[in-house]
N, C-alpha and C. Protein backbone atom coordinates (compact mmCIF):
# COMPACT_ATOMS: atom_id res chain seq x y z
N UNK A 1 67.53 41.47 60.81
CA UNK A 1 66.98 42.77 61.16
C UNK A 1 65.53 42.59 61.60
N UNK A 2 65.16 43.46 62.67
CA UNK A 2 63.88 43.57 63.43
C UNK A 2 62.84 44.48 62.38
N UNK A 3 61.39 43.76 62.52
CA UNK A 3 60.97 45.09 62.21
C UNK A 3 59.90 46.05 62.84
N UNK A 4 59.61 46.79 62.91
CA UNK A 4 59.51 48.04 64.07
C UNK A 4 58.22 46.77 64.72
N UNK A 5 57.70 46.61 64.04
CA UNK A 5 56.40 45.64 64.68
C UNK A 5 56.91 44.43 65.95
N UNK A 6 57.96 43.49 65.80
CA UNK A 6 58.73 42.78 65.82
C UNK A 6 59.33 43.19 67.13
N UNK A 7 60.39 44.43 67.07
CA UNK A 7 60.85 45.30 68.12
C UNK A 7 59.60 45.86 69.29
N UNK A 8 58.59 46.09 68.77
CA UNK A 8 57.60 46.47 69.41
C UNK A 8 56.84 45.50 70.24
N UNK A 9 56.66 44.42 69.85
CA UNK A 9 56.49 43.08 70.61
C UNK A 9 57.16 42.40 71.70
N UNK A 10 58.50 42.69 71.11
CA UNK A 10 60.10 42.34 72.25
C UNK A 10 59.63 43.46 73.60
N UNK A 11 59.57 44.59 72.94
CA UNK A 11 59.14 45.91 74.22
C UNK A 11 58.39 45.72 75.53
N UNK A 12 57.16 45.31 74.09
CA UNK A 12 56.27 44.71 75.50
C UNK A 12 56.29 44.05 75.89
N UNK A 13 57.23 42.64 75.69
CA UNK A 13 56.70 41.40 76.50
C UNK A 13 57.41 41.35 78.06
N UNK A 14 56.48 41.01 78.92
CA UNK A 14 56.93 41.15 80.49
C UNK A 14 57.65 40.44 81.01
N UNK A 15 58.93 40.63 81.18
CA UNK A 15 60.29 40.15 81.45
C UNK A 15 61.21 39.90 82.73
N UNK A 16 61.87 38.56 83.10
CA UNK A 16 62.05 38.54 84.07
C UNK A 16 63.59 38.64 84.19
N UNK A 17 64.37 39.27 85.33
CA UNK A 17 66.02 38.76 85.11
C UNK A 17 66.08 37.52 85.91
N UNK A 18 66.80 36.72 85.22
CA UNK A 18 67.31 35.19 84.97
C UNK A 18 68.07 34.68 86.39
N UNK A 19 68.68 36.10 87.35
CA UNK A 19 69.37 35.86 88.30
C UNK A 19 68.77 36.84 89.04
N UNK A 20 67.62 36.31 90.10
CA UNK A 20 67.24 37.64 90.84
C UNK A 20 67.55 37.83 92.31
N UNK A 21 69.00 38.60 92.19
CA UNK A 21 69.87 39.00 93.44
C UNK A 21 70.17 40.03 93.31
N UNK A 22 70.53 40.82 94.39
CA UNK A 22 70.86 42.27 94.15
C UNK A 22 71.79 42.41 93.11
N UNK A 23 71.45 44.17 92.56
CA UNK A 23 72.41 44.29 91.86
C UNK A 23 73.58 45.02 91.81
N UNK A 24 74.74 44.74 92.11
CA UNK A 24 75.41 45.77 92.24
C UNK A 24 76.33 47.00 91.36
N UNK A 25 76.09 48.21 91.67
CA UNK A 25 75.76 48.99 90.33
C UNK A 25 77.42 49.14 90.05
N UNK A 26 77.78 49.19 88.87
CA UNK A 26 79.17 49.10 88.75
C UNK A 26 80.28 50.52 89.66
N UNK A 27 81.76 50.24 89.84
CA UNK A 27 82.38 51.29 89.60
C UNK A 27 82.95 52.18 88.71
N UNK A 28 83.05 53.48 88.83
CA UNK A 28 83.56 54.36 87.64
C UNK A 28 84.43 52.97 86.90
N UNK A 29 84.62 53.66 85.50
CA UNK A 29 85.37 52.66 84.25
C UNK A 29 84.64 51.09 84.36
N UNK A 30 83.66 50.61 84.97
CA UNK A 30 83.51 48.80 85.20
C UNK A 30 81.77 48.92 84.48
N UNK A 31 81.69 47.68 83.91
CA UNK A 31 80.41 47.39 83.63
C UNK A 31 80.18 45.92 84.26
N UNK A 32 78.60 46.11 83.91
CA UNK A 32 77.88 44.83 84.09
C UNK A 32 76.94 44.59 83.05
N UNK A 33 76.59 43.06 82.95
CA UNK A 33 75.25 42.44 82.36
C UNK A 33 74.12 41.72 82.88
N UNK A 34 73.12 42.10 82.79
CA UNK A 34 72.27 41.61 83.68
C UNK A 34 71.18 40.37 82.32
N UNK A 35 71.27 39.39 82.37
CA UNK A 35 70.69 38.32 81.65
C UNK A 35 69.51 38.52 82.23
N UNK A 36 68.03 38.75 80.78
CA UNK A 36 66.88 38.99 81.08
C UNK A 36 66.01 37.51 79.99
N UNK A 37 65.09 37.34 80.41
CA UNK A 37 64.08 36.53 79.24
C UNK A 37 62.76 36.85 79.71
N UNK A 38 61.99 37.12 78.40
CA UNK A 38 60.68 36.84 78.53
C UNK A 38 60.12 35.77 79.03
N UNK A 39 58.81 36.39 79.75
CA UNK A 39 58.04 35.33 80.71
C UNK A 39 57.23 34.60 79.51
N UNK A 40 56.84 34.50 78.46
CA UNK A 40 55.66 33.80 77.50
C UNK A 40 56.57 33.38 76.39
N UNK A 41 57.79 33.79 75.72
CA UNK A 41 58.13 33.12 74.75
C UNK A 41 59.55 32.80 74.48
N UNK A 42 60.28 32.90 76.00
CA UNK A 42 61.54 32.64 76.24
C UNK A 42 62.58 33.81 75.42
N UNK A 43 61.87 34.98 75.31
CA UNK A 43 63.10 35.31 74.60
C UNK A 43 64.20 35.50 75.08
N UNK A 44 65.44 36.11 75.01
CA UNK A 44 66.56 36.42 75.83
C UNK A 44 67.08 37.98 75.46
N UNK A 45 67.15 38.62 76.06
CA UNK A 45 67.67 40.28 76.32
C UNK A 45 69.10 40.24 77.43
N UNK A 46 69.92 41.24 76.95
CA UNK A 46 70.58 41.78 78.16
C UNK A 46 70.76 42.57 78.13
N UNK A 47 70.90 43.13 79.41
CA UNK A 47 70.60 44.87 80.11
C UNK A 47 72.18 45.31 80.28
N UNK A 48 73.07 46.12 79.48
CA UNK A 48 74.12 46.45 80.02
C UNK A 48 74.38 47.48 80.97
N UNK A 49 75.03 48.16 81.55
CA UNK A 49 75.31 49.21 82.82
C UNK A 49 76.82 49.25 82.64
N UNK A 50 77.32 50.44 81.81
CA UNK A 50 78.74 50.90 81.82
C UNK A 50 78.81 52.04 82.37
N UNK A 51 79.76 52.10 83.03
CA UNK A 51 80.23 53.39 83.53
C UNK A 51 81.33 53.67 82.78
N UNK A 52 81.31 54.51 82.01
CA UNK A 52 82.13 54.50 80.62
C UNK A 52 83.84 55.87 81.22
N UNK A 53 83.02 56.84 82.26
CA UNK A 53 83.58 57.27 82.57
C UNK A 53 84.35 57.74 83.35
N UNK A 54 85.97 57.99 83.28
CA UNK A 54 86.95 58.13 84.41
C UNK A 54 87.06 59.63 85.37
N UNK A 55 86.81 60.12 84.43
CA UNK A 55 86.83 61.75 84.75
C UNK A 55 85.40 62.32 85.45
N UNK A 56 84.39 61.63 84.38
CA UNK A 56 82.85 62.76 84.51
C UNK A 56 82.00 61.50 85.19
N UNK A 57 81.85 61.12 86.24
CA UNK A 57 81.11 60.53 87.14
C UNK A 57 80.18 60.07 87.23
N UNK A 58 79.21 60.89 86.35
CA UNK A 58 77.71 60.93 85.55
C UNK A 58 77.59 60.18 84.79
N UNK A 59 78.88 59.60 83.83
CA UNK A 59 78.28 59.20 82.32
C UNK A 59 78.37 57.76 82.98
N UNK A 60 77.25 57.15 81.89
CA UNK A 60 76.47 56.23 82.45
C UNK A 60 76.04 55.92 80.86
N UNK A 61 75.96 55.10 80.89
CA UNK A 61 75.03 54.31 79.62
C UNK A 61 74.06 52.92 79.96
N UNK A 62 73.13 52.95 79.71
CA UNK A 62 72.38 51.61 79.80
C UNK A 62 71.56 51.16 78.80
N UNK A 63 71.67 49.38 77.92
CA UNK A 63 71.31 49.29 76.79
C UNK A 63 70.35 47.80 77.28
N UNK A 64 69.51 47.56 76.20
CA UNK A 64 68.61 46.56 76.23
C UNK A 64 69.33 46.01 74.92
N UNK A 65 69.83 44.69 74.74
CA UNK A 65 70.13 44.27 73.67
C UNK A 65 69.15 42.42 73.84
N UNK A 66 68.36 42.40 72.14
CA UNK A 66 68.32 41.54 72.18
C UNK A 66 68.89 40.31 71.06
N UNK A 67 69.20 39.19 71.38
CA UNK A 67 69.89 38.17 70.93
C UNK A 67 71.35 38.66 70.83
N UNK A 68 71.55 38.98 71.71
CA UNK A 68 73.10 39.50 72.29
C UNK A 68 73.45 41.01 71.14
N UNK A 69 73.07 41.04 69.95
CA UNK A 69 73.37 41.94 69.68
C UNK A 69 72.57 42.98 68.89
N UNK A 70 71.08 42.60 68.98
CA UNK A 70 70.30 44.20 68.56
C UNK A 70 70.06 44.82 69.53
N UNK A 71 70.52 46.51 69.09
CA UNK A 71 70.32 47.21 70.20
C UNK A 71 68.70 47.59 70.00
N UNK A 72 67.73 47.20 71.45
CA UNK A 72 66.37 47.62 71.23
C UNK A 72 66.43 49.44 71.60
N UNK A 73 66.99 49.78 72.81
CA UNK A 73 67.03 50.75 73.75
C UNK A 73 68.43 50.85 74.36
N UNK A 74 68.98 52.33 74.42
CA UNK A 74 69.99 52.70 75.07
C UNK A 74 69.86 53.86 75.72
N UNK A 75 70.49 54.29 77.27
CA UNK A 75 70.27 55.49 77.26
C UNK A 75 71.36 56.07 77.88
N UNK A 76 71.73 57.53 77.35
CA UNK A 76 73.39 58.00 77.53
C UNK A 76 73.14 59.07 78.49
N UNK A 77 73.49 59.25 79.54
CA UNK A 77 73.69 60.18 80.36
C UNK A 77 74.75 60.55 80.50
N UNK A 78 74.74 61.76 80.55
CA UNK A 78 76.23 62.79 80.39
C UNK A 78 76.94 62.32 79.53
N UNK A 79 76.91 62.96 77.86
CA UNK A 79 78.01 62.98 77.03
C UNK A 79 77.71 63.61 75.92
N UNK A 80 78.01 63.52 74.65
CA UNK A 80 78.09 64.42 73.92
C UNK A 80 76.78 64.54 73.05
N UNK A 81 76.31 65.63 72.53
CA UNK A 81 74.67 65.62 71.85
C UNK A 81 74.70 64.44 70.66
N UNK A 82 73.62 64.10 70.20
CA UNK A 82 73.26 62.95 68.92
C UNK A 82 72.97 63.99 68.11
N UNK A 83 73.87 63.12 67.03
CA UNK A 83 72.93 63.87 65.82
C UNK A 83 72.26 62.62 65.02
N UNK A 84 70.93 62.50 65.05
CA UNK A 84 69.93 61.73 64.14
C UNK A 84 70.04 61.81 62.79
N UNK A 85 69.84 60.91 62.46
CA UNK A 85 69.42 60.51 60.61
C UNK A 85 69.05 61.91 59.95
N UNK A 86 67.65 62.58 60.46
CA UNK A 86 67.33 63.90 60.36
C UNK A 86 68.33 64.32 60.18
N UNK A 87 69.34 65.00 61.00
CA UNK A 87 70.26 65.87 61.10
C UNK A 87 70.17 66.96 62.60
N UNK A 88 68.67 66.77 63.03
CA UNK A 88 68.59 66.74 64.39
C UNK A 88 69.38 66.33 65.69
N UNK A 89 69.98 67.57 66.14
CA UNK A 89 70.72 67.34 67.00
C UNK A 89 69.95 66.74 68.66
N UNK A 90 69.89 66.16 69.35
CA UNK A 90 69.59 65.53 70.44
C UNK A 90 70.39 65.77 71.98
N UNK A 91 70.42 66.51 72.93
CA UNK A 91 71.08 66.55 73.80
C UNK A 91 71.08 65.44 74.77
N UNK A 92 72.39 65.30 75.80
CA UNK A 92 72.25 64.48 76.67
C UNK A 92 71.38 65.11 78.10
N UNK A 93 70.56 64.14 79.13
CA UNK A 93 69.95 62.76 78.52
C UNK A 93 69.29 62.23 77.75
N UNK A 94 69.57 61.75 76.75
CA UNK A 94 68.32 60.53 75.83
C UNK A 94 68.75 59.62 75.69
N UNK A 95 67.65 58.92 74.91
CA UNK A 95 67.36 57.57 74.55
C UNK A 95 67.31 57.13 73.48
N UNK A 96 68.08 56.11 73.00
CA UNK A 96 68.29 55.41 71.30
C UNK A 96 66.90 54.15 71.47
N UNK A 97 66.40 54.55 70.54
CA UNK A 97 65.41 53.63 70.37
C UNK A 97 65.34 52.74 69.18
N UNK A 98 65.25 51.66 69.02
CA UNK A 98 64.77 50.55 67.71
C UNK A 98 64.39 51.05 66.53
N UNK A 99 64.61 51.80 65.29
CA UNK A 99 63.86 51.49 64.45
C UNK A 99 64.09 50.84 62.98
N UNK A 100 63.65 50.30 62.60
CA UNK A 100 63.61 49.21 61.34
C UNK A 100 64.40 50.01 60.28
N UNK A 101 65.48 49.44 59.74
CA UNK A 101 66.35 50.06 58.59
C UNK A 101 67.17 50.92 59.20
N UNK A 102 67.13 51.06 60.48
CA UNK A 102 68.13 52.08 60.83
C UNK A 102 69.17 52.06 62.61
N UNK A 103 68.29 50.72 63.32
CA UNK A 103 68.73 49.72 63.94
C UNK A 103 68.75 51.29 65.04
N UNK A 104 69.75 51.68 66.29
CA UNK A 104 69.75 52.42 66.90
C UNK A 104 69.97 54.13 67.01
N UNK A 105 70.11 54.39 65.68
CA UNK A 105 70.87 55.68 65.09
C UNK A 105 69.96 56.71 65.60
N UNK A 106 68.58 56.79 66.59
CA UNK A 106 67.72 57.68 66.48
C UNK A 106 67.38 57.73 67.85
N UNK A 107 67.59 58.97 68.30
CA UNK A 107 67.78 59.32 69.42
C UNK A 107 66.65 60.31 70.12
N UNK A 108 66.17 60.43 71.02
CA UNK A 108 65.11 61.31 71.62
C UNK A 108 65.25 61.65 73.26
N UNK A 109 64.91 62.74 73.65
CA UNK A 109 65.04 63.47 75.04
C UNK A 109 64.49 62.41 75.36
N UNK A 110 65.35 62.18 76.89
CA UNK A 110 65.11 60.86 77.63
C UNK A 110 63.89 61.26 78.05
N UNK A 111 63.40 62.55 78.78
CA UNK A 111 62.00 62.67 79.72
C UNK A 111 60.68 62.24 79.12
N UNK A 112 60.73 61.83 77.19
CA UNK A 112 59.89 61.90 76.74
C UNK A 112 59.57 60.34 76.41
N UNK A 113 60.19 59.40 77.27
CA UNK A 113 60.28 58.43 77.27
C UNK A 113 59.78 57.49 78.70
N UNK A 114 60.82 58.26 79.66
CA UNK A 114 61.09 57.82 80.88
C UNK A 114 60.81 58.98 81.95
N UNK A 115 59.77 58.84 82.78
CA UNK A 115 59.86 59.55 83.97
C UNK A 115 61.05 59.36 85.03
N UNK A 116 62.08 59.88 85.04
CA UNK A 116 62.85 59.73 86.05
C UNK A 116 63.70 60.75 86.47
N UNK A 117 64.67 60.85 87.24
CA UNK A 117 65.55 61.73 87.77
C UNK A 117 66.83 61.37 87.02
N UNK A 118 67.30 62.20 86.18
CA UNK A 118 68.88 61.97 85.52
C UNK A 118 69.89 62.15 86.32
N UNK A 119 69.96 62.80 87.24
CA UNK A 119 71.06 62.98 88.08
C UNK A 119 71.29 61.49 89.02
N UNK A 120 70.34 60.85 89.16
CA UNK A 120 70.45 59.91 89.90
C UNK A 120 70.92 58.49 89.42
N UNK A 121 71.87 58.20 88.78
CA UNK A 121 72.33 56.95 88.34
C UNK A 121 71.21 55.47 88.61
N UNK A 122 71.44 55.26 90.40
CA UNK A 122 70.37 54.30 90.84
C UNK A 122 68.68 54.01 90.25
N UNK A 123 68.42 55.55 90.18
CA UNK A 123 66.93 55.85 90.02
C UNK A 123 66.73 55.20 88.80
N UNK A 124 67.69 55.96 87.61
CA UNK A 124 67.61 55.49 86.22
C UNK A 124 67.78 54.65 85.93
N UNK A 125 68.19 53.02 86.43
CA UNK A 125 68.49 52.16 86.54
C UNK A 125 67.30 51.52 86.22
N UNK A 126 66.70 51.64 87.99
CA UNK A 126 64.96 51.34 88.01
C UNK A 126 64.21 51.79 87.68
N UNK A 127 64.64 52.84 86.91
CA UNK A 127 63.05 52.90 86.16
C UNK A 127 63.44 52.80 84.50
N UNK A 128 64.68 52.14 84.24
CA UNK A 128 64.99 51.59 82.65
C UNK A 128 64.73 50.02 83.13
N UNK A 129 64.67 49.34 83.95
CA UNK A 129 63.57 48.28 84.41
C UNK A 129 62.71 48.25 84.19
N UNK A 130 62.35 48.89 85.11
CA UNK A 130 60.64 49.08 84.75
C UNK A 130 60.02 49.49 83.26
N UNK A 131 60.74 50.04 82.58
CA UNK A 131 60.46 50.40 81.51
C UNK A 131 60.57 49.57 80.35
N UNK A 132 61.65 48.16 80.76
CA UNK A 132 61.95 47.18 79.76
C UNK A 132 61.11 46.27 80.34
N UNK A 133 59.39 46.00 81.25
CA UNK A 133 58.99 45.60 81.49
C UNK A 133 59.46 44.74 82.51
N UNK A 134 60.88 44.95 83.54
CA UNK A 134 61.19 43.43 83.99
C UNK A 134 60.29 43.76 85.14
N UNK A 135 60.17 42.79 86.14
CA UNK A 135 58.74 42.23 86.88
C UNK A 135 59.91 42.15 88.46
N UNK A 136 60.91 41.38 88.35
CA UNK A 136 61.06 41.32 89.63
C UNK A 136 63.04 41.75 89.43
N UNK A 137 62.42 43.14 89.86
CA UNK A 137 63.65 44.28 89.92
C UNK A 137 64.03 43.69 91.48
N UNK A 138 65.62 43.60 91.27
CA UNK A 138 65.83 43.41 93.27
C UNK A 138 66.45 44.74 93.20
N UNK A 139 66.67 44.61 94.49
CA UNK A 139 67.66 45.53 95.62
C UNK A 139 68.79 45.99 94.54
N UNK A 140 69.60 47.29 94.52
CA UNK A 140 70.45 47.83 93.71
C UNK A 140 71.10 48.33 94.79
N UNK A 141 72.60 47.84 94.90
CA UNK A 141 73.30 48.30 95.59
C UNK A 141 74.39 48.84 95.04
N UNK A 142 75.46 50.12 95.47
CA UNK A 142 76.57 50.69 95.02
C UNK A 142 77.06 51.11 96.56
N UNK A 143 78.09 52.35 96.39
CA UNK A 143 79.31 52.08 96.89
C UNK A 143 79.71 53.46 96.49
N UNK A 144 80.34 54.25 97.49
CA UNK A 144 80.33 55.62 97.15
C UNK A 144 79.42 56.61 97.26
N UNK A 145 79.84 58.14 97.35
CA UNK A 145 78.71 58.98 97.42
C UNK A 145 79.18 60.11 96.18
N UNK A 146 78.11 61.03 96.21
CA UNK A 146 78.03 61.93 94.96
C UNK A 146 77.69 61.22 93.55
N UNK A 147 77.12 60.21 93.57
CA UNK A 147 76.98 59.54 92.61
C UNK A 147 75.22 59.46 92.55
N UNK A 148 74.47 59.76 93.27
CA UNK A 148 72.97 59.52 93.45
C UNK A 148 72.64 60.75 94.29
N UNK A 149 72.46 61.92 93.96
CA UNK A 149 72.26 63.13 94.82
C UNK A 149 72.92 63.30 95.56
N UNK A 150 74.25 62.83 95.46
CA UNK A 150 74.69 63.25 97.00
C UNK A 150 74.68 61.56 97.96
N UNK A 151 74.20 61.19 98.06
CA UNK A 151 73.89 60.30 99.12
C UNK A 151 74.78 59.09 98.94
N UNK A 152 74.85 57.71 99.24
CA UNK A 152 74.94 56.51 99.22
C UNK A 152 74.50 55.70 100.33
N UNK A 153 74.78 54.23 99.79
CA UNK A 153 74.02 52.66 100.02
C UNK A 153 73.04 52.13 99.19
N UNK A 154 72.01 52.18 99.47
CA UNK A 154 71.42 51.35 98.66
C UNK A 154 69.79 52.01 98.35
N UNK A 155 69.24 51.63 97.26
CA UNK A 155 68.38 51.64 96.50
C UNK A 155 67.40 51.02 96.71
């Protein structure tokens, strides 16, 4: 187990992905992993991207896990509200964040985290990059439209 100090260190350290080629963003029901490590102390992270859903188009999940299996950061777009430790209910979009003794169970409005556009799958992508510090984000490519405002190609 991490502790919040520990987790907080992993956060910040400025991170590179391990394979830097475009990425291509999954299809409905398909995921991906994107293998990340810190630039100063080798750590190792991976970034998952599920498209969890068949029906609702939107739902989307994306997690920072490090040593394959602590979750640091997750974030759920389109699905059902959190309820926190509190008893605080949490609507979708947010974000599961790290904390010590209680590992991902604690959830907060994504905007208060992340500046970005929720409707936009692509957007949220890059800026949960940017936000896990990685340094050299490539090209994000998908496939389909109504999935990013309306639009498609590339990012």
């Amino acid at each position: 187990m991490l502790t919040d100090k520990e987790a907080k260190q992993l956060f910040e350290a400025i991170k590179d992905l391990v394979e830097n080629k475009p990425i291509d963003f999954p299809q409905l029901g398909d995921s991906i992993q994107l293998d990340v490590v810190s630039t100063f102390d080798n750590d190792r992270f991976i970034i998952d991207i599920q498209r969890k859903g068949q029906i609702n188009i939107k739902k989307c999940t994306y997690q920072t896990r490090y040593q394959r299996v602590v979750p640091l950061f997750r974030i759920d777009i389109e699905g059902p509200p959190h309820q926190n430790p509190d008893l605080e209910i949490i609507p979708c979009p947010h974000i599961h964040v790290y904390r010590e003794g209680f590992g991902d169970k604690w959830a907060y409005p994504l905007d208060e985290y992340i500046d970005t556009e929720a409707s936009d799958l692509g957007r949220v992508l890059f800026d949960f990059l940017k936000y896990n510090n990685i340094r050299n984000i490539p090209q994000i490519r998908y496939q389909g439209s109504d999935l990013f405002n309306g639009s498609s190609g590339e990012t």
